[in-house]
C-alpha atoms as a PDB file:
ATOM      1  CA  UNK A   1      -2.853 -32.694 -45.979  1.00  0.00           C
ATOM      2  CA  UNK A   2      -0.396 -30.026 -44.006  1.00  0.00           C
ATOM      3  CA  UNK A   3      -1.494 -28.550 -41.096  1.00  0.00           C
ATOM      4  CA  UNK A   4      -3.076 -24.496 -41.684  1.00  0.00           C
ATOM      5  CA  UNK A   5      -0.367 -22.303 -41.001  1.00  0.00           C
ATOM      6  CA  UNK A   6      -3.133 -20.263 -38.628  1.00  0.00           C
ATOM      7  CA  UNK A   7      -3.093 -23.288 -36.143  1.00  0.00           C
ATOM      8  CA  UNK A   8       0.848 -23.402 -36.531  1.00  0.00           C
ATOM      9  CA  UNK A   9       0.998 -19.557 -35.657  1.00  0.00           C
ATOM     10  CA  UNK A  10      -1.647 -19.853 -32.764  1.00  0.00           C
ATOM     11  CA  UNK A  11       0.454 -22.629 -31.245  1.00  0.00           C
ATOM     12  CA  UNK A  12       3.676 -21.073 -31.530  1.00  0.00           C
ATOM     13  CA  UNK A  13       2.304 -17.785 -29.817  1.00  0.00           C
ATOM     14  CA  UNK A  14       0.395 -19.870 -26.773  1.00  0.00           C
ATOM     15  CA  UNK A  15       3.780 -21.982 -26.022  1.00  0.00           C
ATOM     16  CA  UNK A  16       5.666 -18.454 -26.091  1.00  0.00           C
ATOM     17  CA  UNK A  17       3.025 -17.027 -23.970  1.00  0.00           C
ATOM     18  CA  UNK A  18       3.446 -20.365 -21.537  1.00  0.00           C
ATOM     19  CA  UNK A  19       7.037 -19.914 -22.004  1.00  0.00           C
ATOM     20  CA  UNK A  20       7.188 -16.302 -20.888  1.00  0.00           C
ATOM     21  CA  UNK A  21       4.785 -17.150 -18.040  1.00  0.00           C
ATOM     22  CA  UNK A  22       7.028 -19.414 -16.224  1.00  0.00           C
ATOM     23  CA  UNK A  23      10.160 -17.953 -17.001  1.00  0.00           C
ATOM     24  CA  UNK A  24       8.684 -14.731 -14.943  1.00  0.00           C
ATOM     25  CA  UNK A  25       7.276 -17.322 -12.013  1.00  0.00           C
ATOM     26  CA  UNK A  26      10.537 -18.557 -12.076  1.00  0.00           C
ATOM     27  CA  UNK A  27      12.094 -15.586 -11.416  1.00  0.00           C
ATOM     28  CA  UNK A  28       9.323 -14.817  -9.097  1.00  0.00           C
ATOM     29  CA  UNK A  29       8.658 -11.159 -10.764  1.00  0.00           C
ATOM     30  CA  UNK A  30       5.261  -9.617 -10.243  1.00  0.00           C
ATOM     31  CA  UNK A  31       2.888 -10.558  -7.814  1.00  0.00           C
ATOM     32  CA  UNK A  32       1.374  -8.486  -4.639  1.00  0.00           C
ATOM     33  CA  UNK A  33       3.627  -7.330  -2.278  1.00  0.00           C
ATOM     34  CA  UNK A  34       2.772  -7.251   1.159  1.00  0.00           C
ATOM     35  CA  UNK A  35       4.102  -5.340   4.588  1.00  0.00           C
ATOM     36  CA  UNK A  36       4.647  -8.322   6.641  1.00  0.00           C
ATOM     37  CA  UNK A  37       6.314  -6.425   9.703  1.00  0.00           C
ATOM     38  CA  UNK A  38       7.807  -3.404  11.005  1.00  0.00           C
ATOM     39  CA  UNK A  39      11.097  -3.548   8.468  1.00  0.00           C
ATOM     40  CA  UNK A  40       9.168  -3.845   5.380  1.00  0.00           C
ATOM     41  CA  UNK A  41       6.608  -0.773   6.765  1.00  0.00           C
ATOM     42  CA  UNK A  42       9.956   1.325   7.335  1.00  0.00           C
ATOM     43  CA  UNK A  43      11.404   0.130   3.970  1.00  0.00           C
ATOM     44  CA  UNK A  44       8.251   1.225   2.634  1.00  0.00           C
ATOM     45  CA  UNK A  45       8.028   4.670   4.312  1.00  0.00           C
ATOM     46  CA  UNK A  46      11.300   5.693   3.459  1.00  0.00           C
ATOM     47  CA  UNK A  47      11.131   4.672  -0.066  1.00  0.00           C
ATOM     48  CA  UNK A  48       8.011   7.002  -0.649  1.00  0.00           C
ATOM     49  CA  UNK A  49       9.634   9.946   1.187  1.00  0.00           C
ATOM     50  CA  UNK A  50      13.378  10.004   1.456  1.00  0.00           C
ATOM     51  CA  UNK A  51      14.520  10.700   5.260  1.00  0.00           C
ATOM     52  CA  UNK A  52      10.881   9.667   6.948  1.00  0.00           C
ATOM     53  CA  UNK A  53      12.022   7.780   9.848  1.00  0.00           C
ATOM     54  CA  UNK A  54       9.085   5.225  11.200  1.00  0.00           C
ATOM     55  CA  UNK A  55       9.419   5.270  14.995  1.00  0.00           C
ATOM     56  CA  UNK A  56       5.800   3.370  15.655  1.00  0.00           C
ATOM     57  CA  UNK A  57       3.486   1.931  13.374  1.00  0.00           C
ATOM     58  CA  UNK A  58       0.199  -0.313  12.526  1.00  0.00           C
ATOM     59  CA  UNK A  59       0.067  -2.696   9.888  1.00  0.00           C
ATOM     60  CA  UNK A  60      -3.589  -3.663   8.321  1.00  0.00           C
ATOM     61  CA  UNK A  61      -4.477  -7.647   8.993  1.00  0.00           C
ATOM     62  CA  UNK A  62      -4.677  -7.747   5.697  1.00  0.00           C
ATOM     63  CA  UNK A  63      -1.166  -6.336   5.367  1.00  0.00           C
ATOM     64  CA  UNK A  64      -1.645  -4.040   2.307  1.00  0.00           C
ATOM     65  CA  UNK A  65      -1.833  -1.476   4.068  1.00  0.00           C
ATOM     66  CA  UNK A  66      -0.344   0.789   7.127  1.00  0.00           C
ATOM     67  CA  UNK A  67       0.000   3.978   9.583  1.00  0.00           C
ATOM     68  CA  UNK A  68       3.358   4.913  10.277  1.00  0.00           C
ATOM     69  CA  UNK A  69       4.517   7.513  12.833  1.00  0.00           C
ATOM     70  CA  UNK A  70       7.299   9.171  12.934  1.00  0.00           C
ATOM     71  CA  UNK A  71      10.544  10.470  14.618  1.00  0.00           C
ATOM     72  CA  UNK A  72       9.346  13.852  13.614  1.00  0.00           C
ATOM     73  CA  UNK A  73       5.869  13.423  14.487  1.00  0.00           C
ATOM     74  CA  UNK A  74       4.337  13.379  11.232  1.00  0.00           C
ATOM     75  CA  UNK A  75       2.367  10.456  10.058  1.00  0.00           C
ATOM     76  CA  UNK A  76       1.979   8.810   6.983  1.00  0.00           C
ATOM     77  CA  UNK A  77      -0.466   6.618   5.277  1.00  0.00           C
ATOM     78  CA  UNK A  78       0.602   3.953   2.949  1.00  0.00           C
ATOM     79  CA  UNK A  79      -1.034   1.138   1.031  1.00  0.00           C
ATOM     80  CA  UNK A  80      -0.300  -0.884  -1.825  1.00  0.00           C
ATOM     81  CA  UNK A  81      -0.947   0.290  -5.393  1.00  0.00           C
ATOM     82  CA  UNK A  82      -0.709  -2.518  -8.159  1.00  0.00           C
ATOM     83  CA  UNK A  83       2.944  -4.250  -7.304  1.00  0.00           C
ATOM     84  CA  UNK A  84       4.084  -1.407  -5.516  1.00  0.00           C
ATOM     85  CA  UNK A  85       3.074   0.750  -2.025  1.00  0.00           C
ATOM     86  CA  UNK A  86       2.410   4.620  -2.355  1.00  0.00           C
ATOM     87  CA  UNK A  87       2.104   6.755   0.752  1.00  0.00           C
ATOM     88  CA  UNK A  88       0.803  10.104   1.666  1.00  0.00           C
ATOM     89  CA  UNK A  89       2.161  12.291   4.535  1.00  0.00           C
ATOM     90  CA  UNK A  90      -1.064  13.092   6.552  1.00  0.00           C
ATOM     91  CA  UNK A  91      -1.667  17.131   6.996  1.00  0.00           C
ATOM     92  CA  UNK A  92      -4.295  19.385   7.610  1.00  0.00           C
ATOM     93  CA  UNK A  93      -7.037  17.797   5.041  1.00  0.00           C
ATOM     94  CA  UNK A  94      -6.382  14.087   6.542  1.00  0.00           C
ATOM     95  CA  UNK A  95      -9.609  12.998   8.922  1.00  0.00           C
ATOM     96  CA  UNK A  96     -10.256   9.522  10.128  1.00  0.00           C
ATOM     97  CA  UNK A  97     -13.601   7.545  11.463  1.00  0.00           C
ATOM     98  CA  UNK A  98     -14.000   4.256  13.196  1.00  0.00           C
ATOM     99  CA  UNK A  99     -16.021   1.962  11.441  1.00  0.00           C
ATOM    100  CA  UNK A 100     -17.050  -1.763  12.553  1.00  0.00           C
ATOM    101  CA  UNK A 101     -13.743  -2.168  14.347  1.00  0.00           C
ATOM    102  CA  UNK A 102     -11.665  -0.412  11.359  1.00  0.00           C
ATOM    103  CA  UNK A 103      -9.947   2.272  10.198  1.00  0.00           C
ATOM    104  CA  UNK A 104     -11.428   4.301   7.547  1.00  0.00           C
ATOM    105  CA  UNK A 105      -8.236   7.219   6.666  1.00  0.00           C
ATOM    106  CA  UNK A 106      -8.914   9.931   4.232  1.00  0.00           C
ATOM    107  CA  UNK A 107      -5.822  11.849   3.538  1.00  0.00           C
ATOM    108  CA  UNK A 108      -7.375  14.132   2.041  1.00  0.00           C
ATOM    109  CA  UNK A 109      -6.378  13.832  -1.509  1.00  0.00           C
ATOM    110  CA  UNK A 110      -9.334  12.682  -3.509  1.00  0.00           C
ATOM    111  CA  UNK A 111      -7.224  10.838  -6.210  1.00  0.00           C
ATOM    112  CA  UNK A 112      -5.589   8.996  -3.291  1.00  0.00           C
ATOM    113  CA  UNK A 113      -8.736   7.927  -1.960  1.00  0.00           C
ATOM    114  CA  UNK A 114      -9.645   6.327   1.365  1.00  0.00           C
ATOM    115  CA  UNK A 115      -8.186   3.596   2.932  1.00  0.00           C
ATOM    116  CA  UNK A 116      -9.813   0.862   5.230  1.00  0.00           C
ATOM    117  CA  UNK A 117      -7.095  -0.727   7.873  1.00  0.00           C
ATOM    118  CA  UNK A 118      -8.128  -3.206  10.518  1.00  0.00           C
ATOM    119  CA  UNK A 119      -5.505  -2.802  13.170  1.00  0.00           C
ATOM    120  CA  UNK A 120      -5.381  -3.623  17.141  1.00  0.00           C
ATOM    121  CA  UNK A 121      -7.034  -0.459  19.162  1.00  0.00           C
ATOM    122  CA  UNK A 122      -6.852   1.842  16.250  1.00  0.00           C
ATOM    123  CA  UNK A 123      -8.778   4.895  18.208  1.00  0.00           C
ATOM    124  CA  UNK A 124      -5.849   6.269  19.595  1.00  0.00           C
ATOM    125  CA  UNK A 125      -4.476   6.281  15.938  1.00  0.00           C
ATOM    126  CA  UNK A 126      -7.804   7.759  14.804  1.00  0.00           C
ATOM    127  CA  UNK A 127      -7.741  10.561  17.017  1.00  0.00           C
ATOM    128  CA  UNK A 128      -4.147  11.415  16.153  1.00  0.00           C
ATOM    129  CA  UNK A 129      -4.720  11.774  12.485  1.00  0.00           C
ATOM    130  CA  UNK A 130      -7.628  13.993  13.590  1.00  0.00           C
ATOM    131  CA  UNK A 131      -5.130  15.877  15.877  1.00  0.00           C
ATOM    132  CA  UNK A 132      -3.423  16.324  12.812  1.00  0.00           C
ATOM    133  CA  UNK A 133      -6.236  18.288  10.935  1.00  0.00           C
ATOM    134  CA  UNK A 134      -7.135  20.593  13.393  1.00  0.00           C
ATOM    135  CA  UNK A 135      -6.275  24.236  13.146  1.00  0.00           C
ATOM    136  CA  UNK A 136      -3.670  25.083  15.406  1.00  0.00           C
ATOM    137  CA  UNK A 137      -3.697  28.880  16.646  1.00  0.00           C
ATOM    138  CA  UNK A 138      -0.426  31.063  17.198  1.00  0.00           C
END
């Protein structure tokens, strides 16, 4: 009696799927990036908008996420999205609250969405972004 061809096939496509699997841990492809310090938050920044130069920034404990400031006083948000980060340059729409000793950014875009950071003594970085979104008179 020869073995069902179905149980062949099924076993061929699991050891390509194992196969496949540890060729890309091997390679170490996917997985979440993080912004460990200030080089990978300027890597970051300057990646999502060619030329924007991070002269001060916050990082999230969590590290997914981050404020950047910079050298012409515009401030962006950015936070990881799947294996990448995506940022938005905060304008006139962006507001910011405190809550429970975080963060909580809206730029403004609903299809961005808010973000949540936990960083060290983040009013002064709240009340910036809401600097940021007040009208300013001529």
């Amino acid at each position: 009696m020869g073995i069902p061809p179905l149980l062949l096939q099924t076993a061929g496509s699991l050891a390509a799927i194992l196969a496949l699997a540890g060729l890309a841990w091997w390679l170490k492809l996917g997985g979440a990036p993080l912004l460990n310090d200030d080089t990978e938050v300027r890597r970051a920044a300057g990646e999502i908008e060619n030329g924007f130069v991070p002269v001060d920034c916050a990082i999230s404990d969590d590290q997914t996420a981050a404020l950047a400031l910079g050298t012409d006083l515009r401030m962006m948000l950015i936070r990881r999205h799947g294996n990448r980060f995506a940022g938005r340059i905060l304008g006139h729409a962006a507001s910011a609250r405190l809550t429970s000793g975080a963060l909580e950014v809206d730029c403004g875009e609903p299809r961005f969405g808010k973000t949540l950071l936990t960083i060290p003594d983040p009013a002064p970085w709240a009340e910036a972004i809401n600097r940021v979104s007040e009208p300013h008179h001529a």
